[in-house]
PDB file of N, CA and C in Angstrom:
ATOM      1  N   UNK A   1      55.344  -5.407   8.047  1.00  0.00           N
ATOM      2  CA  UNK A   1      54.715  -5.315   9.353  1.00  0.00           C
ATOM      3  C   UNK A   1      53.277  -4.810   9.187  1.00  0.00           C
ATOM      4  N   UNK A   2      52.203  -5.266   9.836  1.00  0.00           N
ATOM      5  CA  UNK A   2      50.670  -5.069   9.709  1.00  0.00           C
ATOM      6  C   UNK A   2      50.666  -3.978  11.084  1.00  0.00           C
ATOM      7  N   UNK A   3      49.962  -2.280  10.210  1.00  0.00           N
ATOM      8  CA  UNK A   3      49.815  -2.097  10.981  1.00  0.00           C
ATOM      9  C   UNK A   3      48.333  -2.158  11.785  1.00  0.00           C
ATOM     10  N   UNK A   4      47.787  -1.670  13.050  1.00  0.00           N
ATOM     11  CA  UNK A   4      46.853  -1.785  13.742  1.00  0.00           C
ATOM     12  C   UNK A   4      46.192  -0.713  13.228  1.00  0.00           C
ATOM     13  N   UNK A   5      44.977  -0.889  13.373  1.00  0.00           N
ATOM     14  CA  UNK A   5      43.612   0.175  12.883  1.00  0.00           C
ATOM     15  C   UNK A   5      42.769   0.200  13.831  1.00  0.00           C
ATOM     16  N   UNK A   6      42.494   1.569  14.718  1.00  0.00           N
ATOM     17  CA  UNK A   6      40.923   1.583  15.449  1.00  0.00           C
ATOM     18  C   UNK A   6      39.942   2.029  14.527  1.00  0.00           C
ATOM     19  N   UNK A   7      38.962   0.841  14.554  1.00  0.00           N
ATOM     20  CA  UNK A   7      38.016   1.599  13.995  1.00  0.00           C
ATOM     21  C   UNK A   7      37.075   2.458  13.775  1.00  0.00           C
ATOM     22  N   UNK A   8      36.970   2.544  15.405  1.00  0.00           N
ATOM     23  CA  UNK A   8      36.057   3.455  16.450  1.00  0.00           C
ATOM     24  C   UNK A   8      36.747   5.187  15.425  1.00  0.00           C
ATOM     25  N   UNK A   9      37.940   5.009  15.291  1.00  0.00           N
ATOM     26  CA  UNK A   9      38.789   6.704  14.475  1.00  0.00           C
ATOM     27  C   UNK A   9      37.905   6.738  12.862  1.00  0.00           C
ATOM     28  N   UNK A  10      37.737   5.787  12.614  1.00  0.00           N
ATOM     29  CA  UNK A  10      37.136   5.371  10.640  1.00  0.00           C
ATOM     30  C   UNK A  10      35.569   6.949  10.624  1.00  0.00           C
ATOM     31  N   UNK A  11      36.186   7.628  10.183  1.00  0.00           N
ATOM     32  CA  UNK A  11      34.660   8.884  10.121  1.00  0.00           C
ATOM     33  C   UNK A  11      33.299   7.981   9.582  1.00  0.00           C
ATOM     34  N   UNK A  12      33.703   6.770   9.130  1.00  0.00           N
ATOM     35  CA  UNK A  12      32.311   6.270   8.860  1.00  0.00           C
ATOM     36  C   UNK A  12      31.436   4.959  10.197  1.00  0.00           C
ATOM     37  N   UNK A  13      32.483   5.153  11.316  1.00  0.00           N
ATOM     38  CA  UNK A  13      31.766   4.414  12.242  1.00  0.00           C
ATOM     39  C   UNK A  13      31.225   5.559  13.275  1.00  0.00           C
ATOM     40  N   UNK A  14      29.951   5.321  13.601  1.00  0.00           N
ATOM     41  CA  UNK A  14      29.500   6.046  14.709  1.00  0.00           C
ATOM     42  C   UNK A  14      29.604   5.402  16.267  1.00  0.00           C
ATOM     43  N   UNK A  15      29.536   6.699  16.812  1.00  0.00           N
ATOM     44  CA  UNK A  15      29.490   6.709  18.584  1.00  0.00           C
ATOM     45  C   UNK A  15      29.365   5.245  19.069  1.00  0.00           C
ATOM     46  N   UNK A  16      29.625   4.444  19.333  1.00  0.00           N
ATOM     47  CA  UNK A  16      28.903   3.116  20.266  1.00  0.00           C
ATOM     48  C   UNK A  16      29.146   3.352  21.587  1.00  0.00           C
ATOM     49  N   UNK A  17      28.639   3.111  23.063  1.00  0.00           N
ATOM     50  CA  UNK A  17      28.687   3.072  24.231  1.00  0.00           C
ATOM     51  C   UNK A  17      27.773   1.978  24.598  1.00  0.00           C
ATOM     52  N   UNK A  18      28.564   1.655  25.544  1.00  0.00           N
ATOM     53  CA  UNK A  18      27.945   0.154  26.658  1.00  0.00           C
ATOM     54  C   UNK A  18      27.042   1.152  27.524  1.00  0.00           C
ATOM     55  N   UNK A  19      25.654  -0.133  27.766  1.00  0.00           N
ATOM     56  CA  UNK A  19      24.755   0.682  29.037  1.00  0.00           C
ATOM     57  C   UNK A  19      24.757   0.156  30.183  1.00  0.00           C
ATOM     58  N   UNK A  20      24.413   0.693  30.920  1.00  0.00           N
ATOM     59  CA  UNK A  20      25.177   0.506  32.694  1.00  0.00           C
ATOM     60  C   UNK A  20      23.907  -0.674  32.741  1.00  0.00           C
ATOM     61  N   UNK A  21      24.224  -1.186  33.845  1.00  0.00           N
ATOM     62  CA  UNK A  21      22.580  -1.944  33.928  1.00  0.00           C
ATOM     63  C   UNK A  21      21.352  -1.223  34.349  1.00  0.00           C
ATOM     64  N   UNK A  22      21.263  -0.011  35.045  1.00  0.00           N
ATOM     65  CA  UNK A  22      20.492   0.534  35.096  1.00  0.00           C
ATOM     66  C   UNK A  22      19.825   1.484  33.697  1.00  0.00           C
ATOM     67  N   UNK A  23      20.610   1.427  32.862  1.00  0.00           N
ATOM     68  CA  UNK A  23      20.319   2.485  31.412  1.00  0.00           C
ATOM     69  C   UNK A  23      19.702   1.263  30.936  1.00  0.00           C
ATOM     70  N   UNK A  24      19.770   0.215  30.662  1.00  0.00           N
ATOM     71  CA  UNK A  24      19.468  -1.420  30.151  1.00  0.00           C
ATOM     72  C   UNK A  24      17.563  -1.627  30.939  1.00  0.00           C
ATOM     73  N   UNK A  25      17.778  -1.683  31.591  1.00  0.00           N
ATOM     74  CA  UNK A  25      16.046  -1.954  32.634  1.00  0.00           C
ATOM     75  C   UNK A  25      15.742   0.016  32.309  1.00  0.00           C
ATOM     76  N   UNK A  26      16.106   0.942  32.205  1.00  0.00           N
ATOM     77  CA  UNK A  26      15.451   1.716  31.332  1.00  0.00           C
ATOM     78  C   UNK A  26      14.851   1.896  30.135  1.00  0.00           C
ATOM     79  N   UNK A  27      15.823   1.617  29.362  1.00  0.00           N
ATOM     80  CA  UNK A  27      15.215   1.657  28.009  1.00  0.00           C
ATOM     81  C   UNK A  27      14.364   0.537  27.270  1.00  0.00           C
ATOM     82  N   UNK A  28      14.614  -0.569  28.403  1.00  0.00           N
ATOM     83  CA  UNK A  28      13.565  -1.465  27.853  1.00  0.00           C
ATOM     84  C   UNK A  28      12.405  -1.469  28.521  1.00  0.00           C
ATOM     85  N   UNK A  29      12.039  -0.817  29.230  1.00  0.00           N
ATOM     86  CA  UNK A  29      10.783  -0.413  30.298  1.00  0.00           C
ATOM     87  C   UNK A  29      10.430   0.962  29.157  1.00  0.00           C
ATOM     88  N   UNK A  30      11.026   2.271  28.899  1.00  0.00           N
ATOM     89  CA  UNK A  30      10.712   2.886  27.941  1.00  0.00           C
ATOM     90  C   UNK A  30      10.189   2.707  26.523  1.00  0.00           C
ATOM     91  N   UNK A  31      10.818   1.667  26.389  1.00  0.00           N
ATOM     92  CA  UNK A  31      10.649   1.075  24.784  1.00  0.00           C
ATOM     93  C   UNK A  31       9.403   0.419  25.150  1.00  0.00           C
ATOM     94  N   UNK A  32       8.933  -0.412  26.392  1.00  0.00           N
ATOM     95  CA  UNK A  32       8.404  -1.483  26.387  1.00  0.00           C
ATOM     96  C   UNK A  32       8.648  -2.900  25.586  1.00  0.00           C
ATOM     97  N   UNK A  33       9.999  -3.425  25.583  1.00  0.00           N
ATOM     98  CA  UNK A  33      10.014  -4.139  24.591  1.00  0.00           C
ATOM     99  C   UNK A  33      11.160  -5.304  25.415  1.00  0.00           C
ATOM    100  N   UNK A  34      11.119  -6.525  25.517  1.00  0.00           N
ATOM    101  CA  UNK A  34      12.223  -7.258  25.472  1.00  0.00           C
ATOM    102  C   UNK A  34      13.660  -7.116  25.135  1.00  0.00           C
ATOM    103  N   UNK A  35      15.054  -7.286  25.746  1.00  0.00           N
ATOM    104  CA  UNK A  35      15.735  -7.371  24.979  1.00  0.00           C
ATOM    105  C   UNK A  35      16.280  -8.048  23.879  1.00  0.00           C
ATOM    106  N   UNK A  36      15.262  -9.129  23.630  1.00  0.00           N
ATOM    107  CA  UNK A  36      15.639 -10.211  22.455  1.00  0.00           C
ATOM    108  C   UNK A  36      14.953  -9.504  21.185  1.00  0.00           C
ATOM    109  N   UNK A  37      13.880  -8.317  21.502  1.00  0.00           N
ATOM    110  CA  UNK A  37      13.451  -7.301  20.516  1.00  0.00           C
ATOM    111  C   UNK A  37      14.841  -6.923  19.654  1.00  0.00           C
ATOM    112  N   UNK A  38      15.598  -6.317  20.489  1.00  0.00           N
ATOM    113  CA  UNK A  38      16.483  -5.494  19.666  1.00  0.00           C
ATOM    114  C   UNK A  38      17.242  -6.326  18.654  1.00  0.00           C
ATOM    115  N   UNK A  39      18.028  -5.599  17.575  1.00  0.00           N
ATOM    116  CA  UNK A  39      18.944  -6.378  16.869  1.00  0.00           C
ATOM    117  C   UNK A  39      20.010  -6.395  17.390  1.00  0.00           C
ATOM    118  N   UNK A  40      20.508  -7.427  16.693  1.00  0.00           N
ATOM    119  CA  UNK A  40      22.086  -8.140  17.392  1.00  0.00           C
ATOM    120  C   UNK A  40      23.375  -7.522  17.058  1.00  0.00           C
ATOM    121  N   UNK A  41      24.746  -7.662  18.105  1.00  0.00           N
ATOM    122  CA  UNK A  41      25.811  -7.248  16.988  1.00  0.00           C
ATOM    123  C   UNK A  41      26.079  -8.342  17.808  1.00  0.00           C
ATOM    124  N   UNK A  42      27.409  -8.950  16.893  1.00  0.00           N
ATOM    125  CA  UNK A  42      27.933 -10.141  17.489  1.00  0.00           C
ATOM    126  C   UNK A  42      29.295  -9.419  18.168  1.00  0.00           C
ATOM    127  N   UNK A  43      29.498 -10.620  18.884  1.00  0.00           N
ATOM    128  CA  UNK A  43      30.717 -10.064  20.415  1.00  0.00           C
ATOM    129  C   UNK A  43      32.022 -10.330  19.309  1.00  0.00           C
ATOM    130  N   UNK A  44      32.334 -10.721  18.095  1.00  0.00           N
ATOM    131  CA  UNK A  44      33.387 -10.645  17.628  1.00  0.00           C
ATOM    132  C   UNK A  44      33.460  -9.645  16.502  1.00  0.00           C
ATOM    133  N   UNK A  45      32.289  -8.650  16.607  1.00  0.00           N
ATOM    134  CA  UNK A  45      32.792  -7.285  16.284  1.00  0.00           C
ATOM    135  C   UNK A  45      33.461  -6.783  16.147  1.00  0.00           C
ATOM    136  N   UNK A  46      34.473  -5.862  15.405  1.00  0.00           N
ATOM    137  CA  UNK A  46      35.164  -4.705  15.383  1.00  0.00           C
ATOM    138  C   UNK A  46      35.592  -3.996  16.692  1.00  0.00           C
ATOM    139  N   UNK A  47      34.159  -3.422  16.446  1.00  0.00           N
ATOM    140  CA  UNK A  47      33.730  -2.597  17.478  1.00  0.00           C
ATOM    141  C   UNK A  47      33.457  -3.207  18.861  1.00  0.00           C
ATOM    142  N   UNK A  48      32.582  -3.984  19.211  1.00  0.00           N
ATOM    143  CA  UNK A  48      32.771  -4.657  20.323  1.00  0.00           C
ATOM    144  C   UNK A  48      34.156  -4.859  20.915  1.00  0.00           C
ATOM    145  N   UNK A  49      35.055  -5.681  20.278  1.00  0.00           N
ATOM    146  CA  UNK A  49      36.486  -5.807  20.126  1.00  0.00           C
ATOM    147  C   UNK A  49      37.254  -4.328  21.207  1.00  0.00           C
ATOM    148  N   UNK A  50      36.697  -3.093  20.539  1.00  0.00           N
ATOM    149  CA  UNK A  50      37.329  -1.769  20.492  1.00  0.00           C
ATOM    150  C   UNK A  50      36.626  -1.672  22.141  1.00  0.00           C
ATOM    151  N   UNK A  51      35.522  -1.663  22.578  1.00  0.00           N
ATOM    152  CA  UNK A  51      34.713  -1.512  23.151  1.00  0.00           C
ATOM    153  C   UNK A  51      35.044  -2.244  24.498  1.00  0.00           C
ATOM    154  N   UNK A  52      35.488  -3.454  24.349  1.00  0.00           N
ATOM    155  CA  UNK A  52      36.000  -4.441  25.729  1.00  0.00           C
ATOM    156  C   UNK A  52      37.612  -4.004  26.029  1.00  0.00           C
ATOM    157  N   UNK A  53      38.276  -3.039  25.661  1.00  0.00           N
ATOM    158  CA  UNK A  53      39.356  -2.363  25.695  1.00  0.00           C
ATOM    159  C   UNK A  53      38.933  -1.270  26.784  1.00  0.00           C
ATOM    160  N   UNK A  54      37.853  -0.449  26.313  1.00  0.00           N
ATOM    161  CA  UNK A  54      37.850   0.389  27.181  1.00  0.00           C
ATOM    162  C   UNK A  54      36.727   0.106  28.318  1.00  0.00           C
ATOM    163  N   UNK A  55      35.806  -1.148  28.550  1.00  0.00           N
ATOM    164  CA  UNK A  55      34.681  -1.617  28.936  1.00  0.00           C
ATOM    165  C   UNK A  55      35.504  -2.734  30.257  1.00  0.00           C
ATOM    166  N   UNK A  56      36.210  -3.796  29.138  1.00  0.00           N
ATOM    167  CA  UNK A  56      36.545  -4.525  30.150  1.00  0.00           C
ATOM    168  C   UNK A  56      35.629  -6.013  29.352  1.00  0.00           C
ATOM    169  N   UNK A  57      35.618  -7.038  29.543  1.00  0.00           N
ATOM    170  CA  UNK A  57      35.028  -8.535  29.114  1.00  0.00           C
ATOM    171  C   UNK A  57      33.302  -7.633  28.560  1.00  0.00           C
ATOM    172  N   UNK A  58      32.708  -7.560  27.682  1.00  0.00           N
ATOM    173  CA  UNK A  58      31.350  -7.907  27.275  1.00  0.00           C
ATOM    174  C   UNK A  58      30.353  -8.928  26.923  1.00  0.00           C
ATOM    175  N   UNK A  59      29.690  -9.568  28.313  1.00  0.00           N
ATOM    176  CA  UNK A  59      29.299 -10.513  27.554  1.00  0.00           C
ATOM    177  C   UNK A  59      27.682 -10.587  27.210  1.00  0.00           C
ATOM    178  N   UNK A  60      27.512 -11.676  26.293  1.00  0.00           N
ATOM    179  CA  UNK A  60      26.516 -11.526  25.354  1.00  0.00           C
ATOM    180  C   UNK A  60      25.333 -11.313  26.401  1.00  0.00           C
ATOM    181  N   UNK A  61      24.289 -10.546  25.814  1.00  0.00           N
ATOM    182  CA  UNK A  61      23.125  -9.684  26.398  1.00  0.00           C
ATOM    183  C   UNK A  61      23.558  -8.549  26.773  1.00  0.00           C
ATOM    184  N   UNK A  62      24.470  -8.079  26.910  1.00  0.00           N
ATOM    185  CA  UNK A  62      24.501  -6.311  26.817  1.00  0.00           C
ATOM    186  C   UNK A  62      24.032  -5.848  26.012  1.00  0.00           C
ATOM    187  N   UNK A  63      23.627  -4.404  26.320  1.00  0.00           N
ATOM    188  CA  UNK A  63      23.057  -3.634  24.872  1.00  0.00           C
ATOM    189  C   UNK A  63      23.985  -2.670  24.676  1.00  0.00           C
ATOM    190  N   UNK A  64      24.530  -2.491  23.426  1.00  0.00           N
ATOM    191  CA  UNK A  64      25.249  -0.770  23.397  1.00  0.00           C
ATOM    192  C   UNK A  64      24.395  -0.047  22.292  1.00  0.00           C
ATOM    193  N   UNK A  65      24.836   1.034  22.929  1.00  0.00           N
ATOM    194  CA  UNK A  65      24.019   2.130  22.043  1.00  0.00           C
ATOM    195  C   UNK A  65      24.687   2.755  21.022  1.00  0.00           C
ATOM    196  N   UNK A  66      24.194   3.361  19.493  1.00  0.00           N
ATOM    197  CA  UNK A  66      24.965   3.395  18.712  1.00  0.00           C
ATOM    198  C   UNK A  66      24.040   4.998  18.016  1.00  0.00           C
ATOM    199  N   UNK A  67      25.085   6.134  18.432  1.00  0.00           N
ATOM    200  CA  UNK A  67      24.773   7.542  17.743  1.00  0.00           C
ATOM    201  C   UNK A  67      25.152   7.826  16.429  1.00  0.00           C
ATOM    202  N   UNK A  68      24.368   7.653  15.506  1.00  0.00           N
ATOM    203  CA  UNK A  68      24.507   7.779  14.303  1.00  0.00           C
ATOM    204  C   UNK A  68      24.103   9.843  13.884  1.00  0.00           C
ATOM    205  N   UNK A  69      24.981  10.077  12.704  1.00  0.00           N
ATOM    206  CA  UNK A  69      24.709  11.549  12.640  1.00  0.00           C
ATOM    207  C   UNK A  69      24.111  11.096  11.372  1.00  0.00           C
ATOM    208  N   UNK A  70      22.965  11.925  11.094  1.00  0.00           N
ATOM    209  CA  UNK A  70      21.866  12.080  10.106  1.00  0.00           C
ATOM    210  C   UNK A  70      21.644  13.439   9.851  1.00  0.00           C
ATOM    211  N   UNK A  71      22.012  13.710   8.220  1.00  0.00           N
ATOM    212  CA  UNK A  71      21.701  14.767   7.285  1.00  0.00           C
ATOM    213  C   UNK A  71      20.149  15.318   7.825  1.00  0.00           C
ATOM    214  N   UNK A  72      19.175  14.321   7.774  1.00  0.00           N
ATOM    215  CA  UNK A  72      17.968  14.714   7.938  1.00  0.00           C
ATOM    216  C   UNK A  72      17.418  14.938   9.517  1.00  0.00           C
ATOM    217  N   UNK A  73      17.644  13.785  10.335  1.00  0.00           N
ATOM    218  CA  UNK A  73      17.336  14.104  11.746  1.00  0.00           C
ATOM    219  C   UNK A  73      18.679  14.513  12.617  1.00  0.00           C
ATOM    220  N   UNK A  74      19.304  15.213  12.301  1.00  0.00           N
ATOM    221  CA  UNK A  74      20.519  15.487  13.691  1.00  0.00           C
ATOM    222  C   UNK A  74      21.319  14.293  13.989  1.00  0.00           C
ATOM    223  N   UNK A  75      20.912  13.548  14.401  1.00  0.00           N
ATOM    224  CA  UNK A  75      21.648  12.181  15.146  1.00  0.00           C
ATOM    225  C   UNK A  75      20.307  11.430  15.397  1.00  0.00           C
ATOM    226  N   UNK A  76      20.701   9.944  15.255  1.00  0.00           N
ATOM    227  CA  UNK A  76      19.552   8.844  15.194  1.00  0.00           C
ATOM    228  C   UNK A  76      20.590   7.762  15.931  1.00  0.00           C
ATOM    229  N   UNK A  77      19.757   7.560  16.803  1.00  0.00           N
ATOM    230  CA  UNK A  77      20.161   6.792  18.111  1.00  0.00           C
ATOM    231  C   UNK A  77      19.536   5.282  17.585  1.00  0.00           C
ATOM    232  N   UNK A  78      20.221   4.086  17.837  1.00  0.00           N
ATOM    233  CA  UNK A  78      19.907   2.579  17.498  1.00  0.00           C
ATOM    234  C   UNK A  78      20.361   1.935  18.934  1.00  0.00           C
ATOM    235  N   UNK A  79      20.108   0.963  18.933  1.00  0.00           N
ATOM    236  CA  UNK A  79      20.657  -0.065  19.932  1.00  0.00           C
ATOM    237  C   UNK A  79      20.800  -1.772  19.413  1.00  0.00           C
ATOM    238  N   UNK A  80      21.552  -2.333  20.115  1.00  0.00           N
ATOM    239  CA  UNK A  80      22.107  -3.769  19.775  1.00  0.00           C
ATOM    240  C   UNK A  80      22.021  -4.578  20.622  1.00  0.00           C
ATOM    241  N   UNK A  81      22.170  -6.202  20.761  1.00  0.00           N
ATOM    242  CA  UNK A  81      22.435  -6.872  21.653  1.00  0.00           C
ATOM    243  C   UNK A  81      23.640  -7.386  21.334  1.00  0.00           C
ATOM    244  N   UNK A  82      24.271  -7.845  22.668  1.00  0.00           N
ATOM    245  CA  UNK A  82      25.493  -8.233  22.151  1.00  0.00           C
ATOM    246  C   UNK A  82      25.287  -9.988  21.974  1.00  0.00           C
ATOM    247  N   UNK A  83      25.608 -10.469  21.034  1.00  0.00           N
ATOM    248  CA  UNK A  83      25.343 -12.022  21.181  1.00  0.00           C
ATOM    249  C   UNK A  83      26.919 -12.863  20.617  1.00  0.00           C
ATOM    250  N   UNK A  84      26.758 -14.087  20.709  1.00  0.00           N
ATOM    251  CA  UNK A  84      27.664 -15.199  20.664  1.00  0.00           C
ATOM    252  C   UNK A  84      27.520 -14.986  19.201  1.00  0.00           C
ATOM    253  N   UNK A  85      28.547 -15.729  19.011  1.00  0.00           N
ATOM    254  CA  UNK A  85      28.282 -16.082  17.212  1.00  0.00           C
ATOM    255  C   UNK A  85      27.439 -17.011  16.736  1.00  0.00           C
TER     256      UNK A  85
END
């Protein structure tokens, strides 16, 4: 029998969270930047996967945000788009 794995639990994946649409027209007004700027994760992710469990359908052009913990800076914040394959 195969068992199931979250990966979101793996100590080597960090924080991801979906942004509301209002956090989305923030941070790209902050950034000043397009969302086709950012880099991609694809919607058949892991994590994405993990993410539409507790989110609900994600579809491509969302951004989630991803809290990474860093030895040197505290935590280092990234962001993604979500795209098709």
């Amino acid at each position: 029998m195969m068992r199931k794995i979250n990966v979101m639990e793996h100590e080597m994946v960090p924080e991801h969270y979906l942004l509301s649409e209002e956090e989305e027209v923030r941070l790209l007004e902050t950034l000043n930047i397009e969302k086709d700027s950012l880099p991609k994760i694809r919607r058949s992710d892991p994590v994405v996967k993990i993410l539409e469990k507790i989110y609900g359908p994600i579809k491509p052009g969302k951004i989630i945000k991803i809290i990474r913990n860093s030895k040197t800076s505290g935590k280092f914040v990234t962001y993604r788009v979500v795209k098709e394959e």
